[in-house]
Protein backbone atom coordinates (compact mmCIF):
# COMPACT_ATOMS: atom_id res chain seq x y z
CA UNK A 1 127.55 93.03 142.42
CA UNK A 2 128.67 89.43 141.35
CA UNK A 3 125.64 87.99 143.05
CA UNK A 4 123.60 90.81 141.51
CA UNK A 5 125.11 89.59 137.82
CA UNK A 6 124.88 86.26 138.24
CA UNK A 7 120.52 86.29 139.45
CA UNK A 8 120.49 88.45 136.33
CA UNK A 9 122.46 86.41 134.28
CA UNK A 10 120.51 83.20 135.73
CA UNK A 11 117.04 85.00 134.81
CA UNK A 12 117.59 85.49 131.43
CA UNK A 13 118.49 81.86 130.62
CA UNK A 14 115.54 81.03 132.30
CA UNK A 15 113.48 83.13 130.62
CA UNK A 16 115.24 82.07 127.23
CA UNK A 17 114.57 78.20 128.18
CA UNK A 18 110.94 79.11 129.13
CA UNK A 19 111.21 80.73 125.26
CA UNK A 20 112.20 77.50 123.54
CA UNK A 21 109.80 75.43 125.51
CA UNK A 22 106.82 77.79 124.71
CA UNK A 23 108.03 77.13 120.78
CA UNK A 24 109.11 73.88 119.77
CA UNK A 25 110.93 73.02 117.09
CA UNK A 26 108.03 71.84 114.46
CA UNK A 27 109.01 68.76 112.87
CA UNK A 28 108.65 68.46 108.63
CA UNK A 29 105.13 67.28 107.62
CA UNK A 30 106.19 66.13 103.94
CA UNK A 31 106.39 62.58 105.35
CA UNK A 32 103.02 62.09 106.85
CA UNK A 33 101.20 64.17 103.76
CA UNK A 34 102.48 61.90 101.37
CA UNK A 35 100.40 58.88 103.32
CA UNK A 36 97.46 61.04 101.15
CA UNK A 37 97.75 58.95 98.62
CA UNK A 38 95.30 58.40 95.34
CA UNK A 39 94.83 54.69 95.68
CA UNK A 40 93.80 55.67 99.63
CA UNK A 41 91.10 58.13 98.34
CA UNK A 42 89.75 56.25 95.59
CA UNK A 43 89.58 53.17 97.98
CA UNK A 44 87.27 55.16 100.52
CA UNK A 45 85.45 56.77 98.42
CA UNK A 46 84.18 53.62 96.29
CA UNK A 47 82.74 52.79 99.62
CA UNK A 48 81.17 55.88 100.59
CA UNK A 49 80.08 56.52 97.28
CA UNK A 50 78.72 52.97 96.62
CA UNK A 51 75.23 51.20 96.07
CA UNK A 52 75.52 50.43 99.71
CA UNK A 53 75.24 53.68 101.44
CA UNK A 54 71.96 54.94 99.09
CA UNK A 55 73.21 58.62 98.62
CA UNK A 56 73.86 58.89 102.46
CA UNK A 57 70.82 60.94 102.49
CA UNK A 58 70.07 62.63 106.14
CA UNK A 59 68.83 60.82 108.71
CA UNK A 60 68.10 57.73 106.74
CA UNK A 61 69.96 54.17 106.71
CA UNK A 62 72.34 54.87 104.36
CA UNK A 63 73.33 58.17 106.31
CA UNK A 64 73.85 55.50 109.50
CA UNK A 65 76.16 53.34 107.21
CA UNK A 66 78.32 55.96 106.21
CA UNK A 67 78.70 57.41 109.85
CA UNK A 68 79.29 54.19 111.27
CA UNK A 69 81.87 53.79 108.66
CA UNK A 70 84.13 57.51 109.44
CA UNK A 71 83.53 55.93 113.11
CA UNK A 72 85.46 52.68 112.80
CA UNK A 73 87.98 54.48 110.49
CA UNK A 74 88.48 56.79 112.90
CA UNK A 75 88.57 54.59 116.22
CA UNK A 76 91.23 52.03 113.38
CA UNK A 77 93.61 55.40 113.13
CA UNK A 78 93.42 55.96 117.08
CA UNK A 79 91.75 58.93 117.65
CA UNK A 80 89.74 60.09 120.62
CA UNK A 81 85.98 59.83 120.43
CA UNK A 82 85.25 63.68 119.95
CA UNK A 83 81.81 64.20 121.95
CA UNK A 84 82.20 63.36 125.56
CA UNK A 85 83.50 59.92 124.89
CA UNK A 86 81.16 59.19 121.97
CA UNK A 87 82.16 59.21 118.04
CA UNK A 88 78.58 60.15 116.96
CA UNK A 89 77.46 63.82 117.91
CA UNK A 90 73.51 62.95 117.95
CA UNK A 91 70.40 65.54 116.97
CA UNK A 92 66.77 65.38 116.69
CA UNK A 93 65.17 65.01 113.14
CA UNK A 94 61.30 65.18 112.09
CA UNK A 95 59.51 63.92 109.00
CA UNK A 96 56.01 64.25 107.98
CA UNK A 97 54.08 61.43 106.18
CA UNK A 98 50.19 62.31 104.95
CA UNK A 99 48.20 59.37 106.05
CA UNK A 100 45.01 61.72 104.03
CA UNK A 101 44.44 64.29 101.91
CA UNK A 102 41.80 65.44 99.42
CA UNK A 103 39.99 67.97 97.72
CA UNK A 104 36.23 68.56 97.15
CA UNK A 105 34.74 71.86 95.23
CA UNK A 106 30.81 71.23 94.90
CA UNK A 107 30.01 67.68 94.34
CA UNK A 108 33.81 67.51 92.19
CA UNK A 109 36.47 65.57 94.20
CA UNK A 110 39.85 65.57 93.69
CA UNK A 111 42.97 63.24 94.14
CA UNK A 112 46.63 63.88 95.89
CA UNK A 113 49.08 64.19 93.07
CA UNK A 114 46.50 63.99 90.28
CA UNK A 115 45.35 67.36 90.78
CA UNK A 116 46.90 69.03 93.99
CA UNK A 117 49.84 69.01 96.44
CA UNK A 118 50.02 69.69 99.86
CA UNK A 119 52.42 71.65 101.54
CA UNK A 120 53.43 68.42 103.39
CA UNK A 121 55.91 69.62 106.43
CA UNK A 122 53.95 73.06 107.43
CA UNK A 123 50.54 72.06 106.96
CA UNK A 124 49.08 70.51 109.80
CA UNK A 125 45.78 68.00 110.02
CA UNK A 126 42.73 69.59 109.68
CA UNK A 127 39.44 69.30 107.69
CA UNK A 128 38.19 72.66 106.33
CA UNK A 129 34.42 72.78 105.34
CA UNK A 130 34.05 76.54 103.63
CA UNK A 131 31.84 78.44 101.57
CA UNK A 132 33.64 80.78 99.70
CA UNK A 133 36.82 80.95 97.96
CA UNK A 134 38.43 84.93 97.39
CA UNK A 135 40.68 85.25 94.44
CA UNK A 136 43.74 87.60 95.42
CA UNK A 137 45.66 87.66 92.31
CA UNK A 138 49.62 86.53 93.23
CA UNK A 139 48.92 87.19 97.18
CA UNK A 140 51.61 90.10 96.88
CA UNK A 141 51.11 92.27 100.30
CA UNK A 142 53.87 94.89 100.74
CA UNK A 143 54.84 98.58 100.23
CA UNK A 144 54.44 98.52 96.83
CA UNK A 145 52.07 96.20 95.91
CA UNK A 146 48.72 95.13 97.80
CA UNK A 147 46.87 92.44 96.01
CA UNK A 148 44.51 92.22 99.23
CA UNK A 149 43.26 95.85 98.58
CA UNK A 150 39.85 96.15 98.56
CA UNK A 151 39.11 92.32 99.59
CA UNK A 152 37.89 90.91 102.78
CA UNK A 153 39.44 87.44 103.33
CA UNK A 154 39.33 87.33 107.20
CA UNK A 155 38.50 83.27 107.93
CA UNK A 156 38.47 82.67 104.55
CA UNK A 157 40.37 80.38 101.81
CA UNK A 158 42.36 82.55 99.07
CA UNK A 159 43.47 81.44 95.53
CA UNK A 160 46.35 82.85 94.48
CA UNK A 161 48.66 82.58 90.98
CA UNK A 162 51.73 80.95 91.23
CA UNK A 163 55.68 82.94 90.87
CA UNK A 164 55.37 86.49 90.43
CA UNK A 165 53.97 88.74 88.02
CA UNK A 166 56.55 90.74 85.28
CA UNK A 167 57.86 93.50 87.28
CA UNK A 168 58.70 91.63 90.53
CA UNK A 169 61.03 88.63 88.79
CA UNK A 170 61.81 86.56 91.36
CA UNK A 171 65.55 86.01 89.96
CA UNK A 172 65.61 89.96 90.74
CA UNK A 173 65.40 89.14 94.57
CA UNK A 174 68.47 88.48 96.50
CA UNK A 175 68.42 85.05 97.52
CA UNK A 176 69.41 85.52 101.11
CA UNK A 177 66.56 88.06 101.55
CA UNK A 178 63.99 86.11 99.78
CA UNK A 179 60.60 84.71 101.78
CA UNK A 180 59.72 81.38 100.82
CA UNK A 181 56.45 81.81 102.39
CA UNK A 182 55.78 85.27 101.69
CA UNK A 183 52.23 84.32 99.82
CA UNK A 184 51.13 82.79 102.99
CA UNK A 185 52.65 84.99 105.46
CA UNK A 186 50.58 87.93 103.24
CA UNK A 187 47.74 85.61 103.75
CA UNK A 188 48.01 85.08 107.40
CA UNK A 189 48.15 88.69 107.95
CA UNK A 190 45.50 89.64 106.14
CA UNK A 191 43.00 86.86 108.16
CA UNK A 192 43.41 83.86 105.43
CA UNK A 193 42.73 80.70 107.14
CA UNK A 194 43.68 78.53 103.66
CA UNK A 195 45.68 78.98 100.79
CA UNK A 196 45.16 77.55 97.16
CA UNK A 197 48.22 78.29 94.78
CA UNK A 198 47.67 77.79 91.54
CA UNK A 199 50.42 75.45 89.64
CA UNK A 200 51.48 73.72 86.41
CA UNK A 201 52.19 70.49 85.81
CA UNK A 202 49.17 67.95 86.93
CA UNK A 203 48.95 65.20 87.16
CA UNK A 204 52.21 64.79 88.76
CA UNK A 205 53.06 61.48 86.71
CA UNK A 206 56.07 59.26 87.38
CA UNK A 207 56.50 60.16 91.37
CA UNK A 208 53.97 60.13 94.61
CA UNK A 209 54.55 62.38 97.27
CA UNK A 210 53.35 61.17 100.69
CA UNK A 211 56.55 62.45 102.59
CA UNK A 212 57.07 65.84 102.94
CA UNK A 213 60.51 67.64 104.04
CA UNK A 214 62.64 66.83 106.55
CA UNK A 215 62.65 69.34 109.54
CA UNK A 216 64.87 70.46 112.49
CA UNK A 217 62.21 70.87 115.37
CA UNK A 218 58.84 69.99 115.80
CA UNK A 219 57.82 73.56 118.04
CA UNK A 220 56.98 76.02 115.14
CA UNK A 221 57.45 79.87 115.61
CA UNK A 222 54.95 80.78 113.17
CA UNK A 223 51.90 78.15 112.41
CA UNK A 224 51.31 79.39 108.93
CA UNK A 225 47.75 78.70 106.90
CA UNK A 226 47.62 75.18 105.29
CA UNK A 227 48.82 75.42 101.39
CA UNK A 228 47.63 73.47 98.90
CA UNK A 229 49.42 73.97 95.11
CA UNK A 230 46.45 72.90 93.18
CA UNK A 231 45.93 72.44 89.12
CA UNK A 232 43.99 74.43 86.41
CA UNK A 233 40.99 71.63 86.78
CA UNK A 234 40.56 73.11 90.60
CA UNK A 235 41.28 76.52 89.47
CA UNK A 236 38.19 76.11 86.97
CA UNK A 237 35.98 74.50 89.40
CA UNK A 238 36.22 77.48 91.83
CA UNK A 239 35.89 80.17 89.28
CA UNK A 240 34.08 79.14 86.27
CA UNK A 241 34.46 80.69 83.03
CA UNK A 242 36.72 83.88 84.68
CA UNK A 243 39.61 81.32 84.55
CA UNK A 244 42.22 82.07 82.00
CA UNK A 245 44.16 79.87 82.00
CA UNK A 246 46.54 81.16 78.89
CA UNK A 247 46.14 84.43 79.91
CA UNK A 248 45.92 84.90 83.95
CA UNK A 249 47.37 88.38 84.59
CA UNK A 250 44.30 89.77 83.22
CA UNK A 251 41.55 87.79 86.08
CA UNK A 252 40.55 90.40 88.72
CA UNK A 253 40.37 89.75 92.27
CA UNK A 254 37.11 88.82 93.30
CA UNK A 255 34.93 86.57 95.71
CA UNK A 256 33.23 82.98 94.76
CA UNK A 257 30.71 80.93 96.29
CA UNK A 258 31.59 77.83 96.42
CA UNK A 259 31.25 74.64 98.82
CA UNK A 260 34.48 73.37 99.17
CA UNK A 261 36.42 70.73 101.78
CA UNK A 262 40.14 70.94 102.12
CA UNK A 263 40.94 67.91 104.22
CA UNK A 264 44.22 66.84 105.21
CA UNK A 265 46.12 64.54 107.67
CA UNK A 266 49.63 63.19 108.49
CA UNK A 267 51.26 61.49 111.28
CA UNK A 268 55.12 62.81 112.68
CA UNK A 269 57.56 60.53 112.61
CA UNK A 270 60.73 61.79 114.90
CA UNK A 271 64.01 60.25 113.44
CA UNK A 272 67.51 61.39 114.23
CA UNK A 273 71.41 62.02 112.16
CA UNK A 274 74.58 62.26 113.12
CA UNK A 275 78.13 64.17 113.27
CA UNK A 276 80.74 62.39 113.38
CA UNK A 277 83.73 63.66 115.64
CA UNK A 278 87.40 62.41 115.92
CA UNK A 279 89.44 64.10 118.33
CA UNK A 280 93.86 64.25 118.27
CA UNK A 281 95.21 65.90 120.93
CA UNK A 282 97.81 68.65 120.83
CA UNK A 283 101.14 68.88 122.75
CA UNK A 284 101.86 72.33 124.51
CA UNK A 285 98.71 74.32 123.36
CA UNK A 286 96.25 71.09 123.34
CA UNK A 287 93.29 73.55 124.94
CA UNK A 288 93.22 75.47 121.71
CA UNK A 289 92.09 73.25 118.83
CA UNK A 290 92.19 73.11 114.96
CA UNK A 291 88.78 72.02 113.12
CA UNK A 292 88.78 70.17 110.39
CA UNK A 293 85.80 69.82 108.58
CA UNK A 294 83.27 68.21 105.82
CA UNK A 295 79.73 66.77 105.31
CA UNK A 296 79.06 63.37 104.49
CA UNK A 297 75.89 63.03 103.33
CA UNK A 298 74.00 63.68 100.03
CA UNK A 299 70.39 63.71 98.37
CA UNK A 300 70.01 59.60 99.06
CA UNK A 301 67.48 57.69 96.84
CA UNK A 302 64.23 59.66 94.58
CA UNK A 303 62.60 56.24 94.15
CA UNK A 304 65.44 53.86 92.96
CA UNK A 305 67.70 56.21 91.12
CA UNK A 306 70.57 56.51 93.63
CA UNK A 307 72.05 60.01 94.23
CA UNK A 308 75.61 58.97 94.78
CA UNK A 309 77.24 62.18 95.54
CA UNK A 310 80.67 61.19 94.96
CA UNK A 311 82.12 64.65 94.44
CA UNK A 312 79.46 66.19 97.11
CA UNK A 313 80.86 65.46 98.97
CA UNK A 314 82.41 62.17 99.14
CA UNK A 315 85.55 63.82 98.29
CA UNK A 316 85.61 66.36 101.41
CA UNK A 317 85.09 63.14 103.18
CA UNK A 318 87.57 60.78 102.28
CA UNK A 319 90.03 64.12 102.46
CA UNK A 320 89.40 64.17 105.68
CA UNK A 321 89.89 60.77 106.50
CA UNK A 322 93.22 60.71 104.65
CA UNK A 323 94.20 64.23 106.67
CA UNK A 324 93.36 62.86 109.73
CA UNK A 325 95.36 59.36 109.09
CA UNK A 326 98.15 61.72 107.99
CA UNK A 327 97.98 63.43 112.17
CA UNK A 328 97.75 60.19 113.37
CA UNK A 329 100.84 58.88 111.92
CA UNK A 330 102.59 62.02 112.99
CA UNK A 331 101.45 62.12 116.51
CA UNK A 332 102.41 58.02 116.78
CA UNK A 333 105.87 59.22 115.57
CA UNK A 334 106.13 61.88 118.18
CA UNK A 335 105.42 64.55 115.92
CA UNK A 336 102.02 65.55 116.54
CA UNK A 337 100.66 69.01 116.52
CA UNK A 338 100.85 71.85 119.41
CA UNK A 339 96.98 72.35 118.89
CA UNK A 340 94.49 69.78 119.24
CA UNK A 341 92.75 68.84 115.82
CA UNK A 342 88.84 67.81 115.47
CA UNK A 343 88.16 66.15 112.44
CA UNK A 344 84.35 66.90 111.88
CA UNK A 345 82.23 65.13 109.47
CA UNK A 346 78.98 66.81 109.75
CA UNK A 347 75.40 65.26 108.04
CA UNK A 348 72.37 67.45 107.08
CA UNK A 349 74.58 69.94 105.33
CA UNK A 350 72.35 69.46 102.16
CA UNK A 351 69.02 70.34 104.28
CA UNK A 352 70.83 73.38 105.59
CA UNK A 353 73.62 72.95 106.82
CA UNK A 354 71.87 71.22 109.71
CA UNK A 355 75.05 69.20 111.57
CA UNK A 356 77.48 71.99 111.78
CA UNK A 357 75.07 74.28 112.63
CA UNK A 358 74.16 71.86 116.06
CA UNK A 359 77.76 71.35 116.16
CA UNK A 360 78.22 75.52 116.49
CA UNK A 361 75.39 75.74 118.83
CA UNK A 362 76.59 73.10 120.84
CA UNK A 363 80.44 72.73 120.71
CA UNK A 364 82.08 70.57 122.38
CA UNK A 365 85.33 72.69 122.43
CA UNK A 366 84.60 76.01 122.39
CA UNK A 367 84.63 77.85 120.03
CA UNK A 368 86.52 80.94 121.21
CA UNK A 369 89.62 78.56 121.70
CA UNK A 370 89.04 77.23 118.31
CA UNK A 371 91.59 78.74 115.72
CA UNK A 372 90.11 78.01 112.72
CA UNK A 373 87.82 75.57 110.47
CA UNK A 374 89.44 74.46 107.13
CA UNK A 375 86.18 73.01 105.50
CA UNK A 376 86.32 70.67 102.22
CA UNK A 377 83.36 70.26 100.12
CA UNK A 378 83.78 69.26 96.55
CA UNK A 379 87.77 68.80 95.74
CA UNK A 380 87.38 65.64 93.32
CA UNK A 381 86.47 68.13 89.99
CA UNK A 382 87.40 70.13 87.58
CA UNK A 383 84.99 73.31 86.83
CA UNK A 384 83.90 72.79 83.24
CA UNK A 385 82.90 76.72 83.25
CA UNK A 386 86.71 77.77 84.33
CA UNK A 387 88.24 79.37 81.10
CA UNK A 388 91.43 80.58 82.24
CA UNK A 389 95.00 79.18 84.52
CA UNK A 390 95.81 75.65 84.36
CA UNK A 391 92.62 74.05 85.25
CA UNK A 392 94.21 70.66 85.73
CA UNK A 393 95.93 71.99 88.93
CA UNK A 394 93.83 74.85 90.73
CA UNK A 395 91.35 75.02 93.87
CA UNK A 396 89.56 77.31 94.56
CA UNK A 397 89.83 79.31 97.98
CA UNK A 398 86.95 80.83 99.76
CA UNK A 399 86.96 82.92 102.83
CA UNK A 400 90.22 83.66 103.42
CA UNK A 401 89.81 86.87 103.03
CA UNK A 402 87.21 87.40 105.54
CA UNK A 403 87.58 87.21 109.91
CA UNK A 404 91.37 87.10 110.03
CA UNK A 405 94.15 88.89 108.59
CA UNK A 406 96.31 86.39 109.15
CA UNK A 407 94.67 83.45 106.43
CA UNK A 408 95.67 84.04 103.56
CA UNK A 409 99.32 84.96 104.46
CA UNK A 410 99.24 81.38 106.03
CA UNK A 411 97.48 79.70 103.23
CA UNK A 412 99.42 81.47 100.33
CA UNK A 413 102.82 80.12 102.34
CA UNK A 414 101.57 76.67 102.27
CA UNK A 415 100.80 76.49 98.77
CA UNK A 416 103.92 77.91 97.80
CA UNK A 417 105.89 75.66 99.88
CA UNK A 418 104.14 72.38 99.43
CA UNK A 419 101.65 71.77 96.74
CA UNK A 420 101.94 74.88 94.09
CA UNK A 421 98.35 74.86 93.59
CA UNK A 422 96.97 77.64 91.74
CA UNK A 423 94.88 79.26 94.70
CA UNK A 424 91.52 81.10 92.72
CA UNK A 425 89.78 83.80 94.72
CA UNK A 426 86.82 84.06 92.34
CA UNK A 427 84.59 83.11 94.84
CA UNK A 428 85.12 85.61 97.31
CA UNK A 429 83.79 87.94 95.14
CA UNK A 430 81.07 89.80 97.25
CA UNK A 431 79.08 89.89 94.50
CA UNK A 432 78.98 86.36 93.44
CA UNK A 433 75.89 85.04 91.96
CA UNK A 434 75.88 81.74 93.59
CA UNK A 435 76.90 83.21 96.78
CA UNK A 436 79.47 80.12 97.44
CA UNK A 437 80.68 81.66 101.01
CA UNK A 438 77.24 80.84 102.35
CA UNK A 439 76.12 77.62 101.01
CA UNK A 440 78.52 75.16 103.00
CA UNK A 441 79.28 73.78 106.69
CA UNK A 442 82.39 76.80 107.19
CA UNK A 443 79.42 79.66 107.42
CA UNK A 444 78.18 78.39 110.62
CA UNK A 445 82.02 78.68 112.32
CA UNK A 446 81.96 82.26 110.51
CA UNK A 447 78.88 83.32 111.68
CA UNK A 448 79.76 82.53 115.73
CA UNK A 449 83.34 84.61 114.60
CA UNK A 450 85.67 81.63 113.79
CA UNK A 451 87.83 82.48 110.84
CA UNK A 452 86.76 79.71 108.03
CA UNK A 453 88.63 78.88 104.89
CA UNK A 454 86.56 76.75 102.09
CA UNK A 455 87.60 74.69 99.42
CA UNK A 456 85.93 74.16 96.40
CA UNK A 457 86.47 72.84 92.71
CA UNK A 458 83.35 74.91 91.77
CA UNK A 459 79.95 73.78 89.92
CA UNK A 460 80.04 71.36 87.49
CA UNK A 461 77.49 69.40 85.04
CA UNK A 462 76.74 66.37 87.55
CA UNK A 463 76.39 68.69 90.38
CA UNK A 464 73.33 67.32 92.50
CA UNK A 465 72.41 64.58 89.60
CA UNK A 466 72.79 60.63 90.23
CA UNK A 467 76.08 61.23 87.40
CA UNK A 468 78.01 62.11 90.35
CA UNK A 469 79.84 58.95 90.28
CA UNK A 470 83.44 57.67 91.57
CA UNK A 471 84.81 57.31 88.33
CA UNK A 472 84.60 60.76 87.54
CA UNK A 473 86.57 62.12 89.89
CA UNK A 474 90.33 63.56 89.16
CA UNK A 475 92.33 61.38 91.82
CA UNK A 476 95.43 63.24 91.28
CA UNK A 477 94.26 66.72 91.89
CA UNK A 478 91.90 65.61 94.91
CA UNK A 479 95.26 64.33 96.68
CA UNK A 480 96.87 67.59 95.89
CA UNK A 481 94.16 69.57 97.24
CA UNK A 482 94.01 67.20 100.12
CA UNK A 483 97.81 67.79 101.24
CA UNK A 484 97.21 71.30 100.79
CA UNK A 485 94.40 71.39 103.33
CA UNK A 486 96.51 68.86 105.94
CA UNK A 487 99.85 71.26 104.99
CA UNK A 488 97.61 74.65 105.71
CA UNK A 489 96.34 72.70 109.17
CA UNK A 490 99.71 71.62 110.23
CA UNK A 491 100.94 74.90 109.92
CA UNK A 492 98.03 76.86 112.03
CA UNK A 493 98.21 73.73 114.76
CA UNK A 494 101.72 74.88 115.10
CA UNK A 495 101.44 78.73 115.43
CA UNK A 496 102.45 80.13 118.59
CA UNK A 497 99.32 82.15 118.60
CA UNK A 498 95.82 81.73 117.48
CA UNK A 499 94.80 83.34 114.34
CA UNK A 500 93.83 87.25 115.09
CA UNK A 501 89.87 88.18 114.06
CA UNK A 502 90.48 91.69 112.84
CA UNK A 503 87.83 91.46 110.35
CA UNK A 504 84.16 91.87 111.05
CA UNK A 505 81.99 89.39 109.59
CA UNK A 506 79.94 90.30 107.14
């Protein structure tokens, strides 16, 4: 019996031992958050804001600048290179440039710019010699509106108005549902080889566009019909006096005969961008990992006017950098976190959210072992349009309301603890206008089932304009929001489990 007790007895302080090893004591972050300092972030974001780095546009010189630049910062705070021994996280990138284009209706030629615009990116070379030109109204094709009724545009070249007539307002469509190309998909399906739309606003004085968009892959699912946005002068030429140009609802579809040449040309150039990925590894639960994320580049140059996208999002950036010096401090000291931590700084999230969208679809840790993504974009602001609370110390939070359970709970203790931010929800609102919960890097995490939380300072009047300068930004408040993002990290590196996802996306 006194063996008996004593195995027991002997179990049970192993299994209690086994307890305390599986759960560390977690050591007090206040020290390393308070190397987030203002004069830290203002210092790295006069550089990645600056003349230097051109608006860090994708794929572009000054977007190579700025990622060599989080590169040496991170490799100078000693973390791990994040992709397979590599900083840089490389993906393919593919511009158009029109080496040709032109216009001819009868013996009447017309110029690139001065009276049309190609459709730069999806049209592809070609040189068009056709006869007739049908007039289709707005191109609408659906179930409740046909504007090809009645017509016969099979290998043929269509003209179509421009927007939407009254009682199909675009601003009426939801955004997410909305076709871009619906005009020439209608086209297309009704045997359209060309399409004409007609626009406002020629000739398009004061810029030159011989680039067109910048594109993810050069293999196209759907080869749609070369689009041409053409003015009033080309409109006329085609159809004579039944152009109204004051008064176009009231044309009726109909056929012309007309020689016309559409011919266009461009040559691919195939370019590449960049994510940038530092890696810190965890203690006990290292194999489980804690993203931390933001996108560093912007709109880059229109000409010479400089988009310098301080707040967009320079200030997710240099947060980032400052979080991630604040890890590397602790983990030097001996104090680093249970879970590993990726500090992502993703480019392309202004073409669409391009880098963390390769990152998703290629991770590098995966992403069922990855806990979370706390992603910063915009923090350095005040909203102009927020009415209400102390504005001077707010931020809002997006997403935590969605995947997990356990978020807000988590981010709601941090706060409260730590920084004493007001935390505003107004942008989970499913019914938000701008749709906020979609538009940055965080989505991509979401959509693969990775619970996401998003912070934001909201929309404000230099939003996406060259104003966005360094010396507008609220240093104070961006450190606070910083520490609260490294606080709300340390805490869900040092969980014993991973956050539940009890909450279908939706």
């Amino acid at each position: 019996m006194k063996n008996l007790l004593f195995a027991f007895s002997f179990l049970i302080a192993q299994i209690t031992v086994a307890q305390k090893a599986a759960a560390p004591k977690i050591a007090d972050p206040k020290p390393f958050a308070n190397t987030i300092t203002e004069a830290d972030l203002k210092k790295h974001l006069y550089t990645i804001a600056s003349k230097d780095f051109e608006g860090r546009e994708t794929a572009t010189e000054g977007q190579r600048k700025a990622a060599a630049y989080i590169e040496n910062d991170f490799k100078e705070l000693g973390l791990a290179p994040g992709n397979n021994g590599t900083y840089q996280m490389y993906y393919p990138v593919f511009q158009d440039s029109v080496s040709d284009a032109s216009i001819q209706v009868g013996k009447e030629q017309f110029n690139l710019n001065e009276d049309f615009v190609a459709n730069i990116s999806a049209n592809y070379s070609a040189t068009m010699f056709g006869e007739e030109v049908v007039f289709a109204g707005y191109g609408i094709s659906d179930s409740l509106r046909d504007d090809y009724k009645g017509l016969d545009v099979r290998g043929k070249i269509v003209l179509l108005l421009d927007g939407m007539p009254a009682d199909r307002l675009q601003k009426q469509i939801n955004r997410r549902s909305f076709n871009p190309y619906g005009k020439q998909d209608a086209a297309q399906k009704n045997g359209a080889v060309a399409v004409l739309i007609i626009q406002k606003g020629f000739p398009r004085k004061g810029y030159t566009i011989t680039k067109g968009n910048m594109y993810l892959s050069a293999f196209k699912k759907t080869i749609r019909p070369n689009t041409f946005y053409v003015s009033d002068k080309i409109a006329k030429a085609i159809m004579g006096d039944d152009y109204q140009e004051n008064d176009k609802d009231k044309m009726q579809p109909k056929s012309y005969t007309t020689d016309i040449v559409l011919q266009f040309s461009k040559v691919t150039a195939q370019l590449h961008s960049s994510d940038v990925l530092g890696y810190l590894e965890g203690t006990d639960l290292k194999d489980e990992l804690v993203v931390i994320s933001a996108h560093y580049d912007h709109l880059g140059k229109r000409d010479t006017v400089i988009y310098y996208g301080a707040d967009d999002d320079g200030s997710g950036t240099v947060s980032l950098l400052e979080i991630a010096e604040a890890f590397a401090k602790a983990k030097a000291a001996g104090k680093g976190p249970r879970r590993s931590i990726l500090f992502l700084a993703n480019s392309g999230e202004e073409k669409g959210l391009w880098g963390s969208a390769y990152y998703t679809a290629h991770p590098v840790y995966p992403l069922d072992k990855t806990t979370v993504d706390l992603n910063i974009d915009m923090v350095g602001r005040i909203d102009p349009n927020r009415a209400y609370g102390d504005s001077t110390n707010y931020v809002y939070v997006v997403g935590d309301d969605k995947l997990s359970s356990d978020l807000k709970p988590i981010s709601i203790a941090a706060n409260k603890k730590y920084t004493k931010l007001e935390l505003d929800y107004k942008f989970n609102d499913p019914k938000d206008p701008e749709m906020i919960y979609y538009r940055s890097d965080h989505y991509n995490f979401a959509k693969n089932g990775v619970p996401i939380i998003f912070y934001f300072d909201g929309i404000h009047h230099d939003y996406h304009k060259p104003t966005d300068t360094p010396d507008k930004i609220n240093y104070d408040i961006l450190a606070k929001r910083a520490k609260l993002v490294f606080y709300t990290a340390w805490e869900m590196a040092n969980l014993n489990d991973m956050l539940k996802r009890d909450i279908p996306l939706k």
